[in-house]
N, C-alpha and C. Protein backbone atom coordinates (compact mmCIF):
# COMPACT_ATOMS: atom_id res chain seq x y z
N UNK A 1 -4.92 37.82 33.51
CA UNK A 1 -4.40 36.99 32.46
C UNK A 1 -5.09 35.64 32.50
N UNK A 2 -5.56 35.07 31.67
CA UNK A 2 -6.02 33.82 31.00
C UNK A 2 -4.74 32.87 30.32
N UNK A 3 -4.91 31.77 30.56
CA UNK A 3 -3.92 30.74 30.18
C UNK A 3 -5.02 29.41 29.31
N UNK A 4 -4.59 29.71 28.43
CA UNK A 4 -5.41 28.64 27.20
C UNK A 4 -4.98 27.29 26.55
N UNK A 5 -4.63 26.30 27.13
CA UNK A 5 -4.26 25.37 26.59
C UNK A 5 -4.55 24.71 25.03
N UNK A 6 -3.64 24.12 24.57
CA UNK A 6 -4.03 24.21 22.92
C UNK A 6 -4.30 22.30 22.83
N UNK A 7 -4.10 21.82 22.51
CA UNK A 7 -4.59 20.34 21.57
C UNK A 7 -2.89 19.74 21.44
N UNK A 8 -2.18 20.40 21.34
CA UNK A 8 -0.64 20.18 21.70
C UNK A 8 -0.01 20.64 22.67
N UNK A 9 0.60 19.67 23.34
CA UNK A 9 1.24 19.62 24.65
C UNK A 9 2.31 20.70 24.81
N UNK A 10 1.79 21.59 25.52
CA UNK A 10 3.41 22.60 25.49
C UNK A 10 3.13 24.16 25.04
N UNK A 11 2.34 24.01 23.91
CA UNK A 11 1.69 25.15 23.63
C UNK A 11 0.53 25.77 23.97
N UNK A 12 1.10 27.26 24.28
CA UNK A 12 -0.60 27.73 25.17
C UNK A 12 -0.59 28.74 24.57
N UNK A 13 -2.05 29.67 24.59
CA UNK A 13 -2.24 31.01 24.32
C UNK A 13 -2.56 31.53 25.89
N UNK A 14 -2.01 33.15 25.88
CA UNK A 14 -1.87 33.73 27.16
C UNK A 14 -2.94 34.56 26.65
N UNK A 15 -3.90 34.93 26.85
CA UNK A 15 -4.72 36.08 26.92
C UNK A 15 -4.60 37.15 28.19
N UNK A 16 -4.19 37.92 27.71
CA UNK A 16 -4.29 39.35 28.71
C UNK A 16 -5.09 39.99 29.32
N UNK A 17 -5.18 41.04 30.14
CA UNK A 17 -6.45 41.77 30.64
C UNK A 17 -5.76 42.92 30.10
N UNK A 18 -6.68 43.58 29.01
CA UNK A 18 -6.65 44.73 28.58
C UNK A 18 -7.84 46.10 29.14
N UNK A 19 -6.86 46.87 29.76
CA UNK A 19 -7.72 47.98 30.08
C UNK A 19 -7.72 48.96 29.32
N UNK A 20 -8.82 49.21 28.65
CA UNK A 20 -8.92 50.53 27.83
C UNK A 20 -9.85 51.41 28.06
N UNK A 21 -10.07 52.52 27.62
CA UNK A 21 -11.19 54.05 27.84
C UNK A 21 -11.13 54.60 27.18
N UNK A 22 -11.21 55.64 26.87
CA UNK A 22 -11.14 57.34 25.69
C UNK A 22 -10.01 57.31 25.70
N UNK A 23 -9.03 56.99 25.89
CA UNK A 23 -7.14 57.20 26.27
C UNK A 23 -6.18 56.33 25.34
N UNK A 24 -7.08 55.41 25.31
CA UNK A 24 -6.63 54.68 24.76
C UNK A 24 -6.69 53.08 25.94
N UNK A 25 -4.73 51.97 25.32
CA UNK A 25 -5.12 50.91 26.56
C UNK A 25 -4.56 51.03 27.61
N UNK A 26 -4.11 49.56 28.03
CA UNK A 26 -3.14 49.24 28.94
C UNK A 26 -2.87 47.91 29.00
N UNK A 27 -2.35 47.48 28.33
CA UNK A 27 -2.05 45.65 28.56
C UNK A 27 -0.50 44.92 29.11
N UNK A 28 -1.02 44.47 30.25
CA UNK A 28 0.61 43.71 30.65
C UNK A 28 1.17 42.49 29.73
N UNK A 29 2.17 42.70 28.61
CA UNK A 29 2.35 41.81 27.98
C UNK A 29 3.63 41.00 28.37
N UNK A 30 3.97 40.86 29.73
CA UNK A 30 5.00 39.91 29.82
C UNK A 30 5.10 40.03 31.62
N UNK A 31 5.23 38.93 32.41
CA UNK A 31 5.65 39.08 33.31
C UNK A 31 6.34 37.77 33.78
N UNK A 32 7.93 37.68 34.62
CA UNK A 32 8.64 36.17 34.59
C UNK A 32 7.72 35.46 35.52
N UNK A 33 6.72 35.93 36.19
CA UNK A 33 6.00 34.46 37.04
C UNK A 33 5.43 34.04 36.43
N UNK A 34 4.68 34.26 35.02
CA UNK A 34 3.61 33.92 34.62
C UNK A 34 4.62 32.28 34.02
N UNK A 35 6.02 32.59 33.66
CA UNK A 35 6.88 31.08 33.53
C UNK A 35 6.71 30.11 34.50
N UNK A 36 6.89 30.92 35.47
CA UNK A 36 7.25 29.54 37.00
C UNK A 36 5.47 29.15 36.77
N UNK A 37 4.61 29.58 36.56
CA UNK A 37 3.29 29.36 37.11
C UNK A 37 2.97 28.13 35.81
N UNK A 38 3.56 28.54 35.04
CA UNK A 38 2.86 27.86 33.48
C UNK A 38 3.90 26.43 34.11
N UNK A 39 5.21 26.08 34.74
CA UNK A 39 6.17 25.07 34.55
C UNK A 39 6.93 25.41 33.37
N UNK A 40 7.18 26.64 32.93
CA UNK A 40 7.96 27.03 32.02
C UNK A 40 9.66 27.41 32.33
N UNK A 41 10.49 25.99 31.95
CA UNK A 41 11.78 26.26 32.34
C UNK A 41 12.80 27.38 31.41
N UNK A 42 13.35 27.80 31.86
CA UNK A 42 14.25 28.69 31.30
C UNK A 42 13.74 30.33 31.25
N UNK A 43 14.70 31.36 30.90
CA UNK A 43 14.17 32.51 31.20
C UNK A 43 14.32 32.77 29.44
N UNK A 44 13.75 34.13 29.03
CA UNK A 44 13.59 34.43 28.13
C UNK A 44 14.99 35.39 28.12
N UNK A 45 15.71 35.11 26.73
CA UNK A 45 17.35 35.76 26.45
C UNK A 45 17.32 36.92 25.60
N UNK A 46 16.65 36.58 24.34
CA UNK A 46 16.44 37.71 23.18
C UNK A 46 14.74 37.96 23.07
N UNK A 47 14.94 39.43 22.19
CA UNK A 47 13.69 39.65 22.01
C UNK A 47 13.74 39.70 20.74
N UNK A 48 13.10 39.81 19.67
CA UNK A 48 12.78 39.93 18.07
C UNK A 48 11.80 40.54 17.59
N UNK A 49 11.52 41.19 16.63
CA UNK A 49 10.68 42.06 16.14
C UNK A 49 11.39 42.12 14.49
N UNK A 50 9.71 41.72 14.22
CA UNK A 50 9.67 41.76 12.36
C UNK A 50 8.69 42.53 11.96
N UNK A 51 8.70 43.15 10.87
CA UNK A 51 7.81 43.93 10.24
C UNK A 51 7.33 43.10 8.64
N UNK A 52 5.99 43.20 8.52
CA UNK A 52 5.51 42.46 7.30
C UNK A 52 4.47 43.26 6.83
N UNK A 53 4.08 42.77 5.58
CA UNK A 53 2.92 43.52 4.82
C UNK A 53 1.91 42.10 4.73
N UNK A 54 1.15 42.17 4.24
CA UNK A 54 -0.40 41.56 4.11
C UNK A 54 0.07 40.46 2.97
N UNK A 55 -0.07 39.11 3.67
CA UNK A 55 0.63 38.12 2.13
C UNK A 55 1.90 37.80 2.78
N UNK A 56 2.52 38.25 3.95
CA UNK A 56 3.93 37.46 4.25
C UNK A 56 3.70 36.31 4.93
N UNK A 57 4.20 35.53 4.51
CA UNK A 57 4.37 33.86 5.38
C UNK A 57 5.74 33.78 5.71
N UNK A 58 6.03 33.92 7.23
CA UNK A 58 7.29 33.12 7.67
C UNK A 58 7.33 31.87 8.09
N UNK A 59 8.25 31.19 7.63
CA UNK A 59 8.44 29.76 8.55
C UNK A 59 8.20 28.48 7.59
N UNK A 60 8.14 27.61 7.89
CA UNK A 60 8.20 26.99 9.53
C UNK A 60 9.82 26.83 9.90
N UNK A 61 9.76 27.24 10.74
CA UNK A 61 11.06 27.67 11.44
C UNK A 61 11.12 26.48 12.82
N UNK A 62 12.49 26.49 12.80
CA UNK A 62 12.65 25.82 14.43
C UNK A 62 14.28 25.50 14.60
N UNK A 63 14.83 25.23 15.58
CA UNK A 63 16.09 24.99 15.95
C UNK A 63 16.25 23.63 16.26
N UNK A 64 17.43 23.16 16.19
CA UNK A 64 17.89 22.35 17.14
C UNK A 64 19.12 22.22 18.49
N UNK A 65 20.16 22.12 18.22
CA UNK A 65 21.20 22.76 19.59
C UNK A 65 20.83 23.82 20.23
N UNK A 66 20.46 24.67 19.64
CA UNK A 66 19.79 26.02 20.23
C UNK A 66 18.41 26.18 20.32
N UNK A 67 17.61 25.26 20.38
CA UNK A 67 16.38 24.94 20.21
C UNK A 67 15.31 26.62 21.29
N UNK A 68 14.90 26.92 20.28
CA UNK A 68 14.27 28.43 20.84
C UNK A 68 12.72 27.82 21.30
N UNK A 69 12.25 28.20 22.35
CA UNK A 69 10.77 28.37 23.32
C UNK A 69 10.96 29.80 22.25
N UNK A 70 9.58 30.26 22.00
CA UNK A 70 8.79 31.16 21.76
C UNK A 70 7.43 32.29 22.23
N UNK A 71 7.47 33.39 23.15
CA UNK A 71 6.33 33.72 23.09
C UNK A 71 5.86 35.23 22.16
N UNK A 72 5.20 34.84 21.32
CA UNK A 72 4.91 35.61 20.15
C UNK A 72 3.45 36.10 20.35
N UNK A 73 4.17 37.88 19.71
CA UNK A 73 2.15 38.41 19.98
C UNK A 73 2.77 39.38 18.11
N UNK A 74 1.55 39.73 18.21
CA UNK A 74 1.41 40.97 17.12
C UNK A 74 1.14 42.48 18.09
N UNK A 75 2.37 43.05 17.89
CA UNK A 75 2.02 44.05 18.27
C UNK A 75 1.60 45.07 17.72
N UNK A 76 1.33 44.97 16.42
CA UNK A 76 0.38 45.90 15.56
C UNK A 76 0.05 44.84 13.84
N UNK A 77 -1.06 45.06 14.55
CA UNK A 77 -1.60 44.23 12.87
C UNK A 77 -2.40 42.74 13.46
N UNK A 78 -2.48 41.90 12.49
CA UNK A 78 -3.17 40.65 12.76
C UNK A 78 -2.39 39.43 11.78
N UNK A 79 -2.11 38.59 12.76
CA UNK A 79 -1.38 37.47 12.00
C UNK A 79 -1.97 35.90 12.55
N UNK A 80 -2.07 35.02 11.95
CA UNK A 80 -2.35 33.97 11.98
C UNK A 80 -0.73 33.06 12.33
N UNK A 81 -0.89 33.12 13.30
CA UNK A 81 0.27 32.29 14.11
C UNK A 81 0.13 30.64 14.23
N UNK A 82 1.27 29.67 14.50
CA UNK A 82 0.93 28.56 13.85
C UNK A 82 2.12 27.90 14.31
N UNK A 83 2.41 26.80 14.92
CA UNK A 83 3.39 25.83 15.29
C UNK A 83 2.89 24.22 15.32
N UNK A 84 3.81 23.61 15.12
CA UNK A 84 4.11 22.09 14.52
C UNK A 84 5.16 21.62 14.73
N UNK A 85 4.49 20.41 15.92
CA UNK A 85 5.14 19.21 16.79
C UNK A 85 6.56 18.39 15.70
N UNK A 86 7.32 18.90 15.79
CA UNK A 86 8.54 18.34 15.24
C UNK A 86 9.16 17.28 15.71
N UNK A 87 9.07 17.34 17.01
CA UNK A 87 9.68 16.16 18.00
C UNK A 87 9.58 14.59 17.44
N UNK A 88 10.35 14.12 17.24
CA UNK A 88 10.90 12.44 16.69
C UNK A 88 10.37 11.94 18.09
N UNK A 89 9.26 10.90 17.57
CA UNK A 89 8.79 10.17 18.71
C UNK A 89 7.43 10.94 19.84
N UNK A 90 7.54 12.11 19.26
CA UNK A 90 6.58 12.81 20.18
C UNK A 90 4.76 11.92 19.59
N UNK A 91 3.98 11.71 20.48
CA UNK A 91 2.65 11.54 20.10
C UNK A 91 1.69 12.78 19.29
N UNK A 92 2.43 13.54 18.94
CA UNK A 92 2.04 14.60 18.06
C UNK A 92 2.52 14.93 17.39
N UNK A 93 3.28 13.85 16.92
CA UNK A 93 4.31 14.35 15.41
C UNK A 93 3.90 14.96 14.66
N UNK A 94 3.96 16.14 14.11
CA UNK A 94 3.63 16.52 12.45
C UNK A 94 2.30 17.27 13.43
N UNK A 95 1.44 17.22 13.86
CA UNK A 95 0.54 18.44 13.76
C UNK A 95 0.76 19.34 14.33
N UNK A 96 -0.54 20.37 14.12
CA UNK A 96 -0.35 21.73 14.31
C UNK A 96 -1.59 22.44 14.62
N UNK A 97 -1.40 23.71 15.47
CA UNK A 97 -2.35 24.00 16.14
C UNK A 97 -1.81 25.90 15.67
N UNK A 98 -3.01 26.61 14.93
CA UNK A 98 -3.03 28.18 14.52
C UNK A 98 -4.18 28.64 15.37
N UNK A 99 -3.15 30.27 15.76
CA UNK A 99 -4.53 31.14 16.07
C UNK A 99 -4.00 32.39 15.83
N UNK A 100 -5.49 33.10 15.64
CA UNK A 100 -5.27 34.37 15.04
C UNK A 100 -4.31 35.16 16.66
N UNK A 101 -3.55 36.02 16.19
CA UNK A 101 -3.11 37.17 17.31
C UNK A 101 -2.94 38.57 16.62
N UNK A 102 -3.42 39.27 17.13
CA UNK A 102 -3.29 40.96 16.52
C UNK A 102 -3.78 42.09 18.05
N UNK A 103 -3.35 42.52 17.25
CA UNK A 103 -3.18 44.26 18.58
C UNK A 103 -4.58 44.36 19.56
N UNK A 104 -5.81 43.82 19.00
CA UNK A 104 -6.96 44.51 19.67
C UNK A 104 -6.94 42.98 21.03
N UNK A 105 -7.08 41.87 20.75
CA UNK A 105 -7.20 41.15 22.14
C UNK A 105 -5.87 41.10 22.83
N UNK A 106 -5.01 41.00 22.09
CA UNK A 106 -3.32 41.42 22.71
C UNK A 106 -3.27 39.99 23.18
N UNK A 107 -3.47 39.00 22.48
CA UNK A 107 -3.79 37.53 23.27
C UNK A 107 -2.14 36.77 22.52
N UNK A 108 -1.52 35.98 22.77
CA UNK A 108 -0.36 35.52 22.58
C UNK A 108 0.23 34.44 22.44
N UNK A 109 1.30 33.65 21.93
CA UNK A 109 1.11 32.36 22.00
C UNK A 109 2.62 31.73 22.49
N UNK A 110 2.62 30.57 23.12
CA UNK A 110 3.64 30.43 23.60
C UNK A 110 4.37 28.81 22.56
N UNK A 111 5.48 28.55 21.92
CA UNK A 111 5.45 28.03 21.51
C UNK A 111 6.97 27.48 21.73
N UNK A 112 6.94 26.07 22.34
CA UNK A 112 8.07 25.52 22.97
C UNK A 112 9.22 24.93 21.91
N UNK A 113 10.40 24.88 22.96
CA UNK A 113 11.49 24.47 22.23
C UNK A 113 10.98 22.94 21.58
N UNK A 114 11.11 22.39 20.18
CA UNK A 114 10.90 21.01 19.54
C UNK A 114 9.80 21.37 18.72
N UNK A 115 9.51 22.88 18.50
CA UNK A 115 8.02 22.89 17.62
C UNK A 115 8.93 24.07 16.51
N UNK A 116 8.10 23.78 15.03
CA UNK A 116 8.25 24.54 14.11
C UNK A 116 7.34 25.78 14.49
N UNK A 117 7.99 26.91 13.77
CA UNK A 117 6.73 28.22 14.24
C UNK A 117 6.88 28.52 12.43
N UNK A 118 5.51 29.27 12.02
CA UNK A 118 5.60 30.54 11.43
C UNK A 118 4.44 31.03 11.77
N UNK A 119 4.05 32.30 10.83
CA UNK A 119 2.94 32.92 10.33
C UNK A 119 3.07 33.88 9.55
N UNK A 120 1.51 33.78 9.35
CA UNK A 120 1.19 34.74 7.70
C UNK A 120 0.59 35.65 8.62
N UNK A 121 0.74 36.89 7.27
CA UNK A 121 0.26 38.44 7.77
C UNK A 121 -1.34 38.52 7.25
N UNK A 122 -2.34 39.22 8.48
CA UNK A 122 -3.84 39.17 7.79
C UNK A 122 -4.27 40.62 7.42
N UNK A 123 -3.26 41.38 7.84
CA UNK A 123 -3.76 42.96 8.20
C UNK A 123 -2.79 43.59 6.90
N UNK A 124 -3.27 44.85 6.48
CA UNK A 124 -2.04 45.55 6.08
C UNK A 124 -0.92 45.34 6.02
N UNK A 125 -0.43 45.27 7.77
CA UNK A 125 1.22 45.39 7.80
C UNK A 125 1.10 44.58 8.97
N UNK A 126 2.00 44.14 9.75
CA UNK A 126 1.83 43.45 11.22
C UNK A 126 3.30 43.65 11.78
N UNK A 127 3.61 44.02 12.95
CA UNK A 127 4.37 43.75 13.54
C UNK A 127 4.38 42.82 14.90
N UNK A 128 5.51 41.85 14.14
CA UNK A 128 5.51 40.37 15.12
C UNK A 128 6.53 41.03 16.53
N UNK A 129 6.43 40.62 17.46
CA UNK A 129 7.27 40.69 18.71
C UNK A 129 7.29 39.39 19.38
N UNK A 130 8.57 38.95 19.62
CA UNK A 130 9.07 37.54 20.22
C UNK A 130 10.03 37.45 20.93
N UNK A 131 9.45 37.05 21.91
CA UNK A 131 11.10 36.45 23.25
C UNK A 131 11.46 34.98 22.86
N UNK A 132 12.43 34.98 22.58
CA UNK A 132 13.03 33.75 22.81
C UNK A 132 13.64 33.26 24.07
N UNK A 133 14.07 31.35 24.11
CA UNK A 133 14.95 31.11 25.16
C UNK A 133 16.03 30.57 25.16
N UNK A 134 16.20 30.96 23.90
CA UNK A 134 18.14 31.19 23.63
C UNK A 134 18.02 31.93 22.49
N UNK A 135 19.36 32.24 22.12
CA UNK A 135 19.68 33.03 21.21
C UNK A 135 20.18 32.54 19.88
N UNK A 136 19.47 33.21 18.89
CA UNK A 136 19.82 32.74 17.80
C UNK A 136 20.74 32.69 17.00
N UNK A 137 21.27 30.97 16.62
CA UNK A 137 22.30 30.17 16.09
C UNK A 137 21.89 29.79 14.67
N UNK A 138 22.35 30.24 13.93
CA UNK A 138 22.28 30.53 12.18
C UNK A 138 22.38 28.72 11.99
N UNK A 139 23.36 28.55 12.32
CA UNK A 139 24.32 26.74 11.70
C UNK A 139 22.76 25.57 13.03
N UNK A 140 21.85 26.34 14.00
CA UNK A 140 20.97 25.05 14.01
C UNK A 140 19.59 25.83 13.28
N UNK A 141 19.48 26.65 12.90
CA UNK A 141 18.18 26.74 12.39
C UNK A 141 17.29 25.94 11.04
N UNK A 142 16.78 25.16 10.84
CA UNK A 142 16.21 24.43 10.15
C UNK A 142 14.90 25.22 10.39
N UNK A 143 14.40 24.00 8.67
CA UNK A 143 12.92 24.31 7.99
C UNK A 143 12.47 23.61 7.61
N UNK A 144 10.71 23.67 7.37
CA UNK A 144 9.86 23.14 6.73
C UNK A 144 8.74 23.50 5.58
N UNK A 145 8.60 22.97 4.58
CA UNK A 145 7.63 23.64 3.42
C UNK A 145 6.41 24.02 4.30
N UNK A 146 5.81 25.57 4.18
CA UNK A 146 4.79 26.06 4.67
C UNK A 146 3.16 25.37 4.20
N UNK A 147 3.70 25.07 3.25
CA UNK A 147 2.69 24.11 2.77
C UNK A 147 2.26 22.67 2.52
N UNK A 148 2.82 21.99 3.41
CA UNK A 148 3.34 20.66 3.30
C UNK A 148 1.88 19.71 3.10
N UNK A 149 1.26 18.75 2.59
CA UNK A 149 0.21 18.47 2.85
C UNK A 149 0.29 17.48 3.75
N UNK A 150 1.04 17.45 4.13
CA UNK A 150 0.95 15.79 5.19
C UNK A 150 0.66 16.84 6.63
N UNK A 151 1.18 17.66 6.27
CA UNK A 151 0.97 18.74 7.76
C UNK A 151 -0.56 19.06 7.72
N UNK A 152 -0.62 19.70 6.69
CA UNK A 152 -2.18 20.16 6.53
C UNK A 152 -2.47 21.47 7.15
N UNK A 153 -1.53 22.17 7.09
CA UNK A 153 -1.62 23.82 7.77
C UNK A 153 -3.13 24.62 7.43
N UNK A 154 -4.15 24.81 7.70
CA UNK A 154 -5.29 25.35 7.37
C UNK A 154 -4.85 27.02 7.18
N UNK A 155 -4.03 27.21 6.10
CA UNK A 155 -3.23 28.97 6.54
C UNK A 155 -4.93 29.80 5.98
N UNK A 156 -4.97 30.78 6.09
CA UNK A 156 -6.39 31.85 5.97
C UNK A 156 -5.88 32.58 4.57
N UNK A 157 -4.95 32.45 4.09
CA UNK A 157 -4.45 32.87 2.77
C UNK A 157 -4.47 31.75 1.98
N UNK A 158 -4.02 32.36 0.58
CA UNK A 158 -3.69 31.75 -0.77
C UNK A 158 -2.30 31.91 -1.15
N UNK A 159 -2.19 33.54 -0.95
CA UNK A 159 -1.82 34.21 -2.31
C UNK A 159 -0.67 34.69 -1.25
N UNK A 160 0.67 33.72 -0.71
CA UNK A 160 1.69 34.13 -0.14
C UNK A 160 2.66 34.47 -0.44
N UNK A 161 3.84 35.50 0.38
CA UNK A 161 4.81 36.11 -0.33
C UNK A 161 5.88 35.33 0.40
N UNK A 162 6.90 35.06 0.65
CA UNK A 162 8.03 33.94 0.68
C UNK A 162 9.39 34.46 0.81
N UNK A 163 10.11 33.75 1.36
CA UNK A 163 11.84 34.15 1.37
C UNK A 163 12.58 33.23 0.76
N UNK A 164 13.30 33.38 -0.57
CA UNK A 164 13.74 31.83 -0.84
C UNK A 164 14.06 31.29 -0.47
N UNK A 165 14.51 31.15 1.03
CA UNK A 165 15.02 29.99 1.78
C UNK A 165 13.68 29.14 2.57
N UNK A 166 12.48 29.86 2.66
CA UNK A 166 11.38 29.33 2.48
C UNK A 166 10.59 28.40 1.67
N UNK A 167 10.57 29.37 0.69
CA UNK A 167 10.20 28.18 -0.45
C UNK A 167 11.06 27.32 -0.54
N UNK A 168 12.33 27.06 -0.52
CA UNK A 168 13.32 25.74 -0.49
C UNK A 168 13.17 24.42 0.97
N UNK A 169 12.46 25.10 1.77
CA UNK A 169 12.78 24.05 2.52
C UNK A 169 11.73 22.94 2.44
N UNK A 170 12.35 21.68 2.98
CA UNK A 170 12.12 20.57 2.83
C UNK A 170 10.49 19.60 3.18
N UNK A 171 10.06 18.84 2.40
CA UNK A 171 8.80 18.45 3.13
C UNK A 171 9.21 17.62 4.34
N UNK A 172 8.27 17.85 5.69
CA UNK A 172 8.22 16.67 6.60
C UNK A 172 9.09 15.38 6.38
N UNK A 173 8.37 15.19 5.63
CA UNK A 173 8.69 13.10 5.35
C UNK A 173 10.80 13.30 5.16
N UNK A 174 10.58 14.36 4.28
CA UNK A 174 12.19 14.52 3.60
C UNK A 174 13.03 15.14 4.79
N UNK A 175 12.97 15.74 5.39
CA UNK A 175 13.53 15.85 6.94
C UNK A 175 14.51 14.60 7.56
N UNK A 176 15.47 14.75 7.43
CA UNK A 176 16.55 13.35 7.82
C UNK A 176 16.01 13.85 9.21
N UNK A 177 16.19 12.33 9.88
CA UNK A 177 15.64 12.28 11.18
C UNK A 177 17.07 12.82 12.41
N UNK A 178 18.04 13.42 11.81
CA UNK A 178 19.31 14.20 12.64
C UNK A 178 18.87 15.59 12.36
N UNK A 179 17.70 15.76 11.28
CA UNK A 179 17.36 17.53 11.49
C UNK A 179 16.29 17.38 12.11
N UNK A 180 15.86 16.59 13.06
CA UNK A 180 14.75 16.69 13.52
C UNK A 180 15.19 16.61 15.22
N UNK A 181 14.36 17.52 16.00
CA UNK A 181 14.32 17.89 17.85
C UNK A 181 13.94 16.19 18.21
N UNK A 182 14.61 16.22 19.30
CA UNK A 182 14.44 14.84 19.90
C UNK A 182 13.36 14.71 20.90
């Protein structure tokens, strides 16, 4: 396993060692030391799994009281994954750091409690898989416009498909600073 530090504090990509042959693979996609080793507090509670077609954009998503750590892979398909420094006062307010993840490098991203997540689908279909480190609380989940320009999301699409509670949510700037991670 490879540990990839990103341009924002907190977030890493895990790259795996994938063994494959005529058989097909073999990739270890989770193990709890790889937490203690990273300084990653808390254990992982729930797991999640979404299914999408080519054109889905989720997010930007994030919590607060229940503020969810994230480690997200594609376990079939290719998605452009993507989180944004929410934190009030953080030296990285508002940006954001994307990378592609899909089935063939099995590479992953870890994305801490105080950051918005989504992503768009690049493949056909994609299936997302995610541990969280708490469990998800409907009354703290907050949002952000996927397209915000003050964010400046570089998404690899145009032509996205949406959940109306997506398209409704709020730009950055419009974010009262009590829906925002401390």
């Amino acid at each position: 396993m490879r540990i990839v530090p990103t341009e924002l504090p907190g977030v890493i990509l895990v790259e795996p060692a994938v063994h494959g042959d005529h058989r097909g693979f073999f990739v270890e996609v989770f193990r709890g030391q790889w937490l203690h080793d990273l300084g990653i507090d808390g254990a992982f509670v729930q797991d999640n799994h979404s299914r999408s077609r080519r054109g889905v954009l989720r997010g930007l998503h994030y919590q607060l009281e229940h503020a969810q750590g994230k480690l997200v892979r594609a376990a079939r398909g290719e998605i452009f994954d993507v989180a944004v420094d929410v934190r009030r006062g953080s030296p990285t307010f508002g940006r954001w750091f994307g990378a592609v993840l899909d089935d063939t490098s099995h590479r992953q991203m870890y994305v801490p409690p105080g950051f918005a997540h989504g992503f768009c689908v690049l493949s056909e279909t994609a299936d997302v898989i995610y541990k969280t480190t708490d469990y998800y609380h409907p009354a703290s989940e907050r949002g952000l416009l996927w397209n915000d320009p003050a964010i400046g999301i570089r998404w690899p699409i145009s032509d996205v498909t949406l959940s109306p509670r997506d398209m409704a949510n709020p730009h950055l700037a419009d974010a009262r600073p009590e829906n925002l991670p401390a």
